[in-house]
N, C-alpha and C. Protein backbone atom coordinates (compact mmCIF):
# COMPACT_ATOMS: atom_id res chain seq x y z
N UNK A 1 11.14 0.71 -13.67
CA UNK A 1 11.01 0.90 -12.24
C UNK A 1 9.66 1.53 -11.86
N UNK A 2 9.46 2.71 -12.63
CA UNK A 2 7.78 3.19 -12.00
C UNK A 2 6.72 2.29 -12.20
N UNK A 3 6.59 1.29 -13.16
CA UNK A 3 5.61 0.24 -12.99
C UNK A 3 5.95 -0.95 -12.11
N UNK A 4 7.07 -1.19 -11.64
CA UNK A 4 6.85 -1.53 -10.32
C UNK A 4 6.66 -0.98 -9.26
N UNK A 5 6.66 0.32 -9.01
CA UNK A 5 6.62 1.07 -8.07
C UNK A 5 4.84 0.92 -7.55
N UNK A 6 4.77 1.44 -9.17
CA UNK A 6 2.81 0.76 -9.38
C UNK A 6 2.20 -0.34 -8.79
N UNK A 7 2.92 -1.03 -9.44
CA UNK A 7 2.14 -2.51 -8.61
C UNK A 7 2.42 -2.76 -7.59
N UNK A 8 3.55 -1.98 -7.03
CA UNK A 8 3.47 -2.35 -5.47
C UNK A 8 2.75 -1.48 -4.57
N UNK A 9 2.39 -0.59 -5.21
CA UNK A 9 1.64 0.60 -4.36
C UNK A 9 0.06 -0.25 -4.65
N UNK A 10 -0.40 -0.64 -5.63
CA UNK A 10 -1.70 -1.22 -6.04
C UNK A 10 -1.95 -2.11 -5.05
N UNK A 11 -0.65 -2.94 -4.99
CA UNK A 11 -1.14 -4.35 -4.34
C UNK A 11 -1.08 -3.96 -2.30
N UNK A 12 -0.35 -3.46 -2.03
CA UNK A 12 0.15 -2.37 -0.35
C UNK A 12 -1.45 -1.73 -0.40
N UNK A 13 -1.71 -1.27 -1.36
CA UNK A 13 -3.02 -0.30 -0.76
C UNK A 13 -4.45 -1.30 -1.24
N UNK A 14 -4.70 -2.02 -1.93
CA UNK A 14 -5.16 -3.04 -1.68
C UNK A 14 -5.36 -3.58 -0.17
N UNK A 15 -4.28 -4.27 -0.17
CA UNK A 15 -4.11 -4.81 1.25
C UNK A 15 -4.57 -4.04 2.14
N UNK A 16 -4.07 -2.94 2.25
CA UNK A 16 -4.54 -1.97 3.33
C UNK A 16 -6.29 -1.62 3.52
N UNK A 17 -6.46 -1.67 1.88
CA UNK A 17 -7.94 -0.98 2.13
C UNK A 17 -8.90 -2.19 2.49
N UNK A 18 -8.91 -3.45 2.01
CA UNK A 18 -9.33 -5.05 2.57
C UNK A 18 -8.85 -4.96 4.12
N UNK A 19 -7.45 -5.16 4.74
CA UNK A 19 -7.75 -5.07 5.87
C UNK A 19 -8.23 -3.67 6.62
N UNK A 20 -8.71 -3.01 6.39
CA UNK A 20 -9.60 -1.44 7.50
C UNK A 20 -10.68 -2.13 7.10
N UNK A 21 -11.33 -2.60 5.89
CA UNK A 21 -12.59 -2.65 5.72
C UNK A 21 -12.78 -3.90 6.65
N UNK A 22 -12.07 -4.86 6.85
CA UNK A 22 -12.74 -6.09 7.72
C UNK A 22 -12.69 -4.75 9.04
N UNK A 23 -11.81 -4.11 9.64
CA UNK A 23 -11.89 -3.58 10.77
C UNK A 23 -13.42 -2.77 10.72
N UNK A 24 -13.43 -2.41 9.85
CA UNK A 24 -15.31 -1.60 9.52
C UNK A 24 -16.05 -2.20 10.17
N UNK A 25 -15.97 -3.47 9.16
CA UNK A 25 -17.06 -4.84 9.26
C UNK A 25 -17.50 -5.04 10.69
N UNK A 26 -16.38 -5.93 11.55
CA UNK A 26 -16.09 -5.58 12.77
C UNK A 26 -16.74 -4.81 13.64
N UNK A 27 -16.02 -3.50 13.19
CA UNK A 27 -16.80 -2.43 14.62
C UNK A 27 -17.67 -2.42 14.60
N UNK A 28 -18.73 -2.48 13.54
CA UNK A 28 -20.12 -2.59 13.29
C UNK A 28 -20.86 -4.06 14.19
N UNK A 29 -19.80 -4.44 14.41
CA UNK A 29 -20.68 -5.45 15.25
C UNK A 29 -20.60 -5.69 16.81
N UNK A 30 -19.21 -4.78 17.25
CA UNK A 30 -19.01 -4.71 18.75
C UNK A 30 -19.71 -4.31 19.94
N UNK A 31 -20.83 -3.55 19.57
CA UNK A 31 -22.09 -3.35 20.65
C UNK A 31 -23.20 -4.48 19.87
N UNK A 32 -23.59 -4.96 21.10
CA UNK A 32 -24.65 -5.93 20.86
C UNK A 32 -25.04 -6.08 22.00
N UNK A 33 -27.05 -5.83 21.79
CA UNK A 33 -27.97 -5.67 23.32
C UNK A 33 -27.07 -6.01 24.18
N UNK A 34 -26.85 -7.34 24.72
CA UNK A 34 -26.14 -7.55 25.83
C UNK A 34 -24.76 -7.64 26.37
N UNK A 35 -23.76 -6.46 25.63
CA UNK A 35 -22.75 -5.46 25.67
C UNK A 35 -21.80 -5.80 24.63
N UNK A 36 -20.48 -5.59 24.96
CA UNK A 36 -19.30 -5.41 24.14
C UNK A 36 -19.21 -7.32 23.69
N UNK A 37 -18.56 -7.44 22.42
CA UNK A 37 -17.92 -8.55 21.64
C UNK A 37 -16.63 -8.22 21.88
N UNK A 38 -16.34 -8.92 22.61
CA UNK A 38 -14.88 -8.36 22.41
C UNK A 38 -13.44 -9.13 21.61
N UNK A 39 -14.31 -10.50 20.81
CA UNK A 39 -13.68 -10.97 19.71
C UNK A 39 -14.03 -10.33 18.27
N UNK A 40 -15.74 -9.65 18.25
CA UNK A 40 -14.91 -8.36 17.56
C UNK A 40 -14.46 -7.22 17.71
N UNK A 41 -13.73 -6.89 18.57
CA UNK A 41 -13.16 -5.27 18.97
C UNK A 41 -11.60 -5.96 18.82
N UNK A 42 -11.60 -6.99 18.80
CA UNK A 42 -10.10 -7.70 18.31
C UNK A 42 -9.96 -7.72 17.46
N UNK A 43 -10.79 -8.10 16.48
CA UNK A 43 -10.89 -8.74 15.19
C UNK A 43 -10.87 -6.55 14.02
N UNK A 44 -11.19 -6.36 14.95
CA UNK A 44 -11.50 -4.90 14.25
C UNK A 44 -10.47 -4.70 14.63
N UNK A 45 -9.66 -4.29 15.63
CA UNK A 45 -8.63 -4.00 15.93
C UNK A 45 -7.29 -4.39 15.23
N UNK A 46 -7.10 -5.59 15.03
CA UNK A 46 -6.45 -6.35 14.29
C UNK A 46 -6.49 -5.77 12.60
N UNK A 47 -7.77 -6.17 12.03
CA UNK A 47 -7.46 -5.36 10.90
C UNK A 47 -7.37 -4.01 10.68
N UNK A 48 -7.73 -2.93 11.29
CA UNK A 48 -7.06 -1.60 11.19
C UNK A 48 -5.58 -1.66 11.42
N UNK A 49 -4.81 -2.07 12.57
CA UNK A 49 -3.63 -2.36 12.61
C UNK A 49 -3.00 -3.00 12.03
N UNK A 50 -3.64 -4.15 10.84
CA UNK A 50 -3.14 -4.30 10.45
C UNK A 50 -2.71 -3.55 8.73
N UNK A 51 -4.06 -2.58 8.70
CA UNK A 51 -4.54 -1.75 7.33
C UNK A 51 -3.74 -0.84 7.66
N UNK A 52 -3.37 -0.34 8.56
CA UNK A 52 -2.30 1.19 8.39
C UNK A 52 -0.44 1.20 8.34
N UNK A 53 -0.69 -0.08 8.84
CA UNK A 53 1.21 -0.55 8.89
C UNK A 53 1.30 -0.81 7.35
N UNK A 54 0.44 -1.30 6.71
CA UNK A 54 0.34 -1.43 4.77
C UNK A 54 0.44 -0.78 4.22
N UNK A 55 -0.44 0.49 4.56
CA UNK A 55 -0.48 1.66 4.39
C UNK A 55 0.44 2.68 4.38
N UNK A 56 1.02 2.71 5.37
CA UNK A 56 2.19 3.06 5.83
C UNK A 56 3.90 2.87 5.03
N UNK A 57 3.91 1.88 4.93
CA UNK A 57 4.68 0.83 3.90
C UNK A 57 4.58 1.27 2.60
N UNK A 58 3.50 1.33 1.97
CA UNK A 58 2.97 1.67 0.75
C UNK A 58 3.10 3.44 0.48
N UNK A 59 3.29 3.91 1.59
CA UNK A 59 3.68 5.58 1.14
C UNK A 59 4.78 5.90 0.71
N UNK A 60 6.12 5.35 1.23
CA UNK A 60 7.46 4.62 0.96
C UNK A 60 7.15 4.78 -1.05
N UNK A 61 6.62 3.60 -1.72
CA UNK A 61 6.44 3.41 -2.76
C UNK A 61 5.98 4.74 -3.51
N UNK A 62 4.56 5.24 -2.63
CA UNK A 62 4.20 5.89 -3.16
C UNK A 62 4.98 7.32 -3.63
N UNK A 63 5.40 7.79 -2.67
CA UNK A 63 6.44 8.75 -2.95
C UNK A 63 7.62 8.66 -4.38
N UNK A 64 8.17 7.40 -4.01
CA UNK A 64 8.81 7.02 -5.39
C UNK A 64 8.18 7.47 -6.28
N UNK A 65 6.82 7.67 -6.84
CA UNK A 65 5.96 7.63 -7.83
C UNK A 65 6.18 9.06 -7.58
N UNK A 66 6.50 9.80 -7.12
CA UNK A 66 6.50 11.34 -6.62
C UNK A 66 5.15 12.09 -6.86
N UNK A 67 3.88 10.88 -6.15
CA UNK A 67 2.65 11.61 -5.55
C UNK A 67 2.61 12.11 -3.90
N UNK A 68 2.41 13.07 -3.94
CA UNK A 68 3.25 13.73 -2.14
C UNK A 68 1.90 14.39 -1.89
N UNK A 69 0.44 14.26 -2.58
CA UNK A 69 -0.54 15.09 -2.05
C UNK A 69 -1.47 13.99 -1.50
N UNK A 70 -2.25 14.14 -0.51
CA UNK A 70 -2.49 13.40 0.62
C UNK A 70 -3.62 12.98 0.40
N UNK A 71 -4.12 13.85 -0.54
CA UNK A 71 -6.09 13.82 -1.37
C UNK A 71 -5.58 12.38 -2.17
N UNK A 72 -4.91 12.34 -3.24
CA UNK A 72 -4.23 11.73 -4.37
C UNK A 72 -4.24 10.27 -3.07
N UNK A 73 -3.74 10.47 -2.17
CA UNK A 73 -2.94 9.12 -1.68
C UNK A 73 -3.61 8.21 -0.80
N UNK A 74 -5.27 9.16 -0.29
CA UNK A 74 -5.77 8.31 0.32
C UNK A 74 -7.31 8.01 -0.79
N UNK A 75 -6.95 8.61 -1.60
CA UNK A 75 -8.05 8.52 -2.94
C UNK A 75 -8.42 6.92 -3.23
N UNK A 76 -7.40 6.49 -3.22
CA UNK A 76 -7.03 5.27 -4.02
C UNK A 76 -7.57 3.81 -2.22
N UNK A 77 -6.95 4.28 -1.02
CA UNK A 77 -7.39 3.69 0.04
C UNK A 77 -8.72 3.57 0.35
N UNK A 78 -9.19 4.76 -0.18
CA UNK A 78 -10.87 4.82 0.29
C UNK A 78 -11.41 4.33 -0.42
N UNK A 79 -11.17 4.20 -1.87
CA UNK A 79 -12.41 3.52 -2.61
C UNK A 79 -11.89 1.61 -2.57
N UNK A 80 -10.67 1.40 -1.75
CA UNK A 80 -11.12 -0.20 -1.76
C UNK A 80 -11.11 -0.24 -0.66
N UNK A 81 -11.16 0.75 0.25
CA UNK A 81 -11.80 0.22 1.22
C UNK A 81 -13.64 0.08 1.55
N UNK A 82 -14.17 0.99 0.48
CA UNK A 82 -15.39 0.98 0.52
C UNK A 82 -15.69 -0.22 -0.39
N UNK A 83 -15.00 -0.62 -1.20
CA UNK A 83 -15.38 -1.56 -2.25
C UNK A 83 -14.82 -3.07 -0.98
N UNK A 84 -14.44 -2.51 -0.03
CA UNK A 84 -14.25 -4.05 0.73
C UNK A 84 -14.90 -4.19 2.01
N UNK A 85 -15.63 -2.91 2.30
CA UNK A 85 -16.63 -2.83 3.35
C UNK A 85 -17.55 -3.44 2.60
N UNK A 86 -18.22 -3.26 0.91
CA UNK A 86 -19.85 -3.86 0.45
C UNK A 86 -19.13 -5.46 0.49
N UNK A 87 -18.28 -5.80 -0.16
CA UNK A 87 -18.27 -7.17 -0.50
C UNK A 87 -17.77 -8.02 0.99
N UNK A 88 -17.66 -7.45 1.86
CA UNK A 88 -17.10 -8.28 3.53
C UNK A 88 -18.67 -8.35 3.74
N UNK A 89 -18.90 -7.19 3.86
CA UNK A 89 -20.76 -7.16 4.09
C UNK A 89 -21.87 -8.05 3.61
N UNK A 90 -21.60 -8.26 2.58
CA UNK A 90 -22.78 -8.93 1.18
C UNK A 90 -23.88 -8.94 1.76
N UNK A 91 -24.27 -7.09 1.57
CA UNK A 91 -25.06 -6.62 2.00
C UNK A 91 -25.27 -5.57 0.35
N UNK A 92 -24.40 -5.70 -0.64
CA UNK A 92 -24.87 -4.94 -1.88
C UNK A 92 -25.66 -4.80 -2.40
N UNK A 93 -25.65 -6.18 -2.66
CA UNK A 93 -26.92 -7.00 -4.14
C UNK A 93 -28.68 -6.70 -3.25
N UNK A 94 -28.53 -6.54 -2.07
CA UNK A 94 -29.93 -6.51 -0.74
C UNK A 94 -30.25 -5.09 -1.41
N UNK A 95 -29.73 -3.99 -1.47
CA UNK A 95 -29.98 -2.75 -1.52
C UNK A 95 -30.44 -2.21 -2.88
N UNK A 96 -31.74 -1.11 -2.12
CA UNK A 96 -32.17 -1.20 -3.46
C UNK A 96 -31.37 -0.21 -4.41
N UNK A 97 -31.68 -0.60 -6.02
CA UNK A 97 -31.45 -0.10 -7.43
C UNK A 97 -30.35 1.07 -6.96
N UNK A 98 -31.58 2.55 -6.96
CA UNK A 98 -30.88 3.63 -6.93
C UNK A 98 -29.19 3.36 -6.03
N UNK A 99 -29.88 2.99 -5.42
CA UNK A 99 -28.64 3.12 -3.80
C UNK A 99 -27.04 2.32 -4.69
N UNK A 100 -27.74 1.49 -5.20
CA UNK A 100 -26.68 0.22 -5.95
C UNK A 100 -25.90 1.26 -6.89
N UNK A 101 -26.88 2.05 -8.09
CA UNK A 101 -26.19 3.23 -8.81
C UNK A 101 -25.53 4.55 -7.95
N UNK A 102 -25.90 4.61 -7.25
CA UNK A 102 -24.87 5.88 -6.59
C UNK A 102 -23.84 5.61 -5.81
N UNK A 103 -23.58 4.23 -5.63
CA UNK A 103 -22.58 3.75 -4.90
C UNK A 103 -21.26 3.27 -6.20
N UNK A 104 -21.82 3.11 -7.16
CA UNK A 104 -20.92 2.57 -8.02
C UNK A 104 -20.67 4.29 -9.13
N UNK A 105 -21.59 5.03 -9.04
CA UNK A 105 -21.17 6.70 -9.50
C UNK A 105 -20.22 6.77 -8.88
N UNK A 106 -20.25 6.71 -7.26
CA UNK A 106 -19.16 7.39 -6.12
C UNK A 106 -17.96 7.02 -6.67
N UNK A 107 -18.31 5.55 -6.72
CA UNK A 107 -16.26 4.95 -6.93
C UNK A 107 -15.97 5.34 -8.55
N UNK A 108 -16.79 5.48 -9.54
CA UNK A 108 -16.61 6.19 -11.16
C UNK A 108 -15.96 7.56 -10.67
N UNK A 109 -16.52 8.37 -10.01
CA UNK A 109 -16.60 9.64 -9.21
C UNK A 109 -14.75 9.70 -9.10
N UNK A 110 -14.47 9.04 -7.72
CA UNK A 110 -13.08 8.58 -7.57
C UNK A 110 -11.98 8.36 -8.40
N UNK A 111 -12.41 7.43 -9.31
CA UNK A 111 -12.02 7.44 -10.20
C UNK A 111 -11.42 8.58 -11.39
N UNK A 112 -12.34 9.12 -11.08
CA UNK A 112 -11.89 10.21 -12.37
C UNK A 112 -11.79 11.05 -11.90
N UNK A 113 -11.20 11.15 -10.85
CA UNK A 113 -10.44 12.32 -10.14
C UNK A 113 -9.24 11.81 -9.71
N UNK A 114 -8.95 10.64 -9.73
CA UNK A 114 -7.63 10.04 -9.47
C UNK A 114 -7.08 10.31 -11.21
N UNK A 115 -7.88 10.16 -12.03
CA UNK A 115 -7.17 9.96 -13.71
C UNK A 115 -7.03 11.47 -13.80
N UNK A 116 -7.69 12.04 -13.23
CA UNK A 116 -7.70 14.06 -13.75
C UNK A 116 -6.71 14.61 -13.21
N UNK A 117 -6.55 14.16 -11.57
CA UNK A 117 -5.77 14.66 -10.79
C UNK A 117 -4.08 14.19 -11.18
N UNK A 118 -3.53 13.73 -11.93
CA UNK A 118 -2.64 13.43 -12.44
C UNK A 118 -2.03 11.59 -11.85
N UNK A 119 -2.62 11.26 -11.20
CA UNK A 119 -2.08 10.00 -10.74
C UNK A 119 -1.66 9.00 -11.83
């Protein structure tokens, strides 16, 4: 049962962190010189709403796993959601070297504070 609990929390927060990151994507584009987009303030809208009802869903699971600390639970949301803000973007591979290494430290970073922190 706890490795399904796993993969359903993996695949729920997945989901979640892909859809906020299109909502990222999005907001980043809703002012433009000659005012509001408002197919993307939908489109952003849409995927946040649709990233936190997943989210949401996925705490359900998560709990099962009896992780109840909030650092631990959005640990795991933030780094695919940042890993789905660069690749919605494909704006990575553009940036230079350093920037490329400290972005991929950050999510190592994450990482091993999700493995330390007991998750």
């Amino acid at each position: 049962m706890p490795f399904y609990n796993s993969l359903i929390v993996l695949v729920l927060l997945m989901l979640s962190g892909f859809a906020d990151s299109l909502g990222f994507v999005y907001a980043s584009k809703i002012w433009q010189p000659d005012g509001l987009l408002w197919t993307n303030l939908g489109k952003s809208a849409l995927g946040w709403g649709f990233g936190i009802a997943l989210y949401i869903v996925s705490l359900r699971f998560i709990a099962r796993l009896g992780v109840t600390s909030a650092e631990i639970q959005t640990a795991v949301w933030f780094a695919v959601t940042i890993i789905g803000v660069v690749i919605f973007n494909r704006q990575f591979f553009s940036w230079p070297r350093l920037e490329q290494t400290v972005a991929v430290l950050v999510l190592v970073g994450l990482g091993w504070l999700l493995v330390r922190t007991g998750v």
